[in-house]
Structures are given as C-alpha cells and as structure tokens.
N, C-alpha and C. Protein backbone atom coordinates (compact mmCIF):
# COMPACT_ATOMS: atom_id res chain seq x y z
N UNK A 1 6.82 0.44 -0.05
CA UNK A 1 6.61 1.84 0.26
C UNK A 1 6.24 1.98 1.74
N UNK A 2 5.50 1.31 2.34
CA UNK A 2 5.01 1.35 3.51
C UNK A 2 6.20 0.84 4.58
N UNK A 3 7.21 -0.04 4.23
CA UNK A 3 8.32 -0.03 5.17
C UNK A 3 9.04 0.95 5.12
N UNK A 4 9.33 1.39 4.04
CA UNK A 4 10.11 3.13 3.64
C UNK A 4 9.49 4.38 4.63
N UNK A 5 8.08 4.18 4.41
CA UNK A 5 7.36 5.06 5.11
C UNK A 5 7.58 5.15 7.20
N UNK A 6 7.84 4.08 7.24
CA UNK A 6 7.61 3.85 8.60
C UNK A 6 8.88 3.45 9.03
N UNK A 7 10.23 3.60 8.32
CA UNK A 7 11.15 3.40 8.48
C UNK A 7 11.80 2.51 9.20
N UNK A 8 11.36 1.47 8.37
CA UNK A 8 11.51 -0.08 8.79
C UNK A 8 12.76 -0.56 7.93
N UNK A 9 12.94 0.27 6.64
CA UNK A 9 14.09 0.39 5.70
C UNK A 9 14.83 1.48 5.38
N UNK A 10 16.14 1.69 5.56
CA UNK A 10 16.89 2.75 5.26
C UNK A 10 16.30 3.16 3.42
N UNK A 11 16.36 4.53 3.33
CA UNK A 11 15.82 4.98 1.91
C UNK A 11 16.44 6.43 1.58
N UNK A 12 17.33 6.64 1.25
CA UNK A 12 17.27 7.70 0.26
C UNK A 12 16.17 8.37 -0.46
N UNK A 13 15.46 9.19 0.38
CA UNK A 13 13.89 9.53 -0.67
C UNK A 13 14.38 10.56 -1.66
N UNK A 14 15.19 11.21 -0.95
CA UNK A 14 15.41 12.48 -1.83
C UNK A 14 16.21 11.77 -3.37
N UNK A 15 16.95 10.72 -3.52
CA UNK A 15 17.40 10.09 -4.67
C UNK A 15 16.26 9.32 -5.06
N UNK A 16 15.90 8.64 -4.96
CA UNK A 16 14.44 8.40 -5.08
C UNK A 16 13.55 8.82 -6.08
N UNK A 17 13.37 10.13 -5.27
CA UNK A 17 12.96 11.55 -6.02
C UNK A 17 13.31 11.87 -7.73
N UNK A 18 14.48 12.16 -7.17
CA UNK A 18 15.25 12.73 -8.32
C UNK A 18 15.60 11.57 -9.84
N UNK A 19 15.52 10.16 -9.20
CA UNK A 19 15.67 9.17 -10.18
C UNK A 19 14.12 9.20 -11.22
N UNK A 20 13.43 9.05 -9.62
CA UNK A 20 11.61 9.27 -10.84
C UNK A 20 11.66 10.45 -11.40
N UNK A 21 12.28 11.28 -11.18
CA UNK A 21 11.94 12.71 -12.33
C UNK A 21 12.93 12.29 -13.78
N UNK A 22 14.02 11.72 -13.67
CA UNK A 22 14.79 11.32 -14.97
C UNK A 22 13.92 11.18 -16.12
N UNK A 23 14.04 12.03 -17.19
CA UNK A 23 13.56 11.97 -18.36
C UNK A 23 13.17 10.24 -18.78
N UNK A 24 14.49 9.30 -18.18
CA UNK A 24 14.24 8.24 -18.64
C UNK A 24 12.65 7.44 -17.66
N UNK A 25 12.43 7.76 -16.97
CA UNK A 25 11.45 7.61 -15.88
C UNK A 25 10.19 8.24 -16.07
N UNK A 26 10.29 9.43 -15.49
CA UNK A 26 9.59 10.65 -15.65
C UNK A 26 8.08 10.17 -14.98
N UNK A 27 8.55 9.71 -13.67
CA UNK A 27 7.11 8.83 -13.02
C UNK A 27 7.37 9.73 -11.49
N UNK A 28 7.69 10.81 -11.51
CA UNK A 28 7.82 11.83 -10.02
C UNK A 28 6.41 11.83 -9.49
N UNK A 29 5.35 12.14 -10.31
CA UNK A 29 4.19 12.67 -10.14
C UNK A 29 3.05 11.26 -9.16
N UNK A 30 3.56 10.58 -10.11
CA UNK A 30 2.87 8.99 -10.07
C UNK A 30 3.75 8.52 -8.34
N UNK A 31 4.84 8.65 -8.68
CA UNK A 31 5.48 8.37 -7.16
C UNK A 31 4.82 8.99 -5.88
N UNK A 32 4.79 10.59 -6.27
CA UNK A 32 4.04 11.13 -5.21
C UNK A 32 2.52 10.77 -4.54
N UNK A 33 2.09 10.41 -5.94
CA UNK A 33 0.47 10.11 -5.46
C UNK A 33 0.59 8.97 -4.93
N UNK A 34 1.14 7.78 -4.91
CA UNK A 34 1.52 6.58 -4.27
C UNK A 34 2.14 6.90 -2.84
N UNK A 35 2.67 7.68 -2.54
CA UNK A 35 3.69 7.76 -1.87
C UNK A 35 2.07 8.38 -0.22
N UNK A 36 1.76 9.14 -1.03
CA UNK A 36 0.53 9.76 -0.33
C UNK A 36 -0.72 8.51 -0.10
N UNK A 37 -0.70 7.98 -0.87
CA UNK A 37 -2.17 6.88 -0.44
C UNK A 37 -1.70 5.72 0.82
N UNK A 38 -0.31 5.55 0.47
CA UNK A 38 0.20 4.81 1.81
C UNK A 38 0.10 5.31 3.00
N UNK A 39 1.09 6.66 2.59
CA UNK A 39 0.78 7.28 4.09
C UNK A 39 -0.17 7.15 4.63
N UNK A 40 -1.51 7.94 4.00
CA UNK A 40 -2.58 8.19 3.95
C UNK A 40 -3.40 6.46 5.13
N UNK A 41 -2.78 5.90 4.03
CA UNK A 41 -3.53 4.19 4.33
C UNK A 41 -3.40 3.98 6.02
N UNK A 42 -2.00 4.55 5.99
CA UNK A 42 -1.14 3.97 7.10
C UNK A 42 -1.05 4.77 8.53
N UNK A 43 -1.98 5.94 8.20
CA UNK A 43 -2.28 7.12 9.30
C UNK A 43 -3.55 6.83 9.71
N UNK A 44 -4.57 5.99 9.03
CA UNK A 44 -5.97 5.36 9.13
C UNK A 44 -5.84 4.66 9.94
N UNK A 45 -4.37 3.73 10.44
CA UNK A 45 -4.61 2.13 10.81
C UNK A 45 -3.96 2.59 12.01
N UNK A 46 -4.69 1.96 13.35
CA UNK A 46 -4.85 1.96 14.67
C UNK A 46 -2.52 1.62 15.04
C-alpha cells in the first residue's frame, strides 16, 4: 500500500476500489481505513 501510495507502483485505485466493493469481497470500507493509516503513517515520516 505504501508503494501504491507514493507511487513507486503503477495502480489502478479506482479498480481497486470497485473490486473491494464486489459482493464477493465486500472489504471497500476496510480498504479505505487501511488505505488512510498509511497515508496517514507516511505524512508523519520526515
């Protein structure tokens, strides 16, 4: 997540997205809050 974030890796977020919302998944919510503590982590660090 943190190379995604800092775009160290090409990523499709918006598919991404849409795959964690799949009924078969259904982990959008859980993605987001992850998705935020990295950032988060990664806006802390010098």
């Amino acid at each position: 997540m943190a190379c995604i974030l800092r775009r160290q890796i090409p990523c499709d977020w918006n598919e991404v997205v849409r795959i964690a919302a799949l009924p078969a998944y259904r982990c959008a919510a859980e993605l987001e809050a992850v998705r935020q503590e990295v950032q988060a982590e990664l806006a802390s660090r010098p």
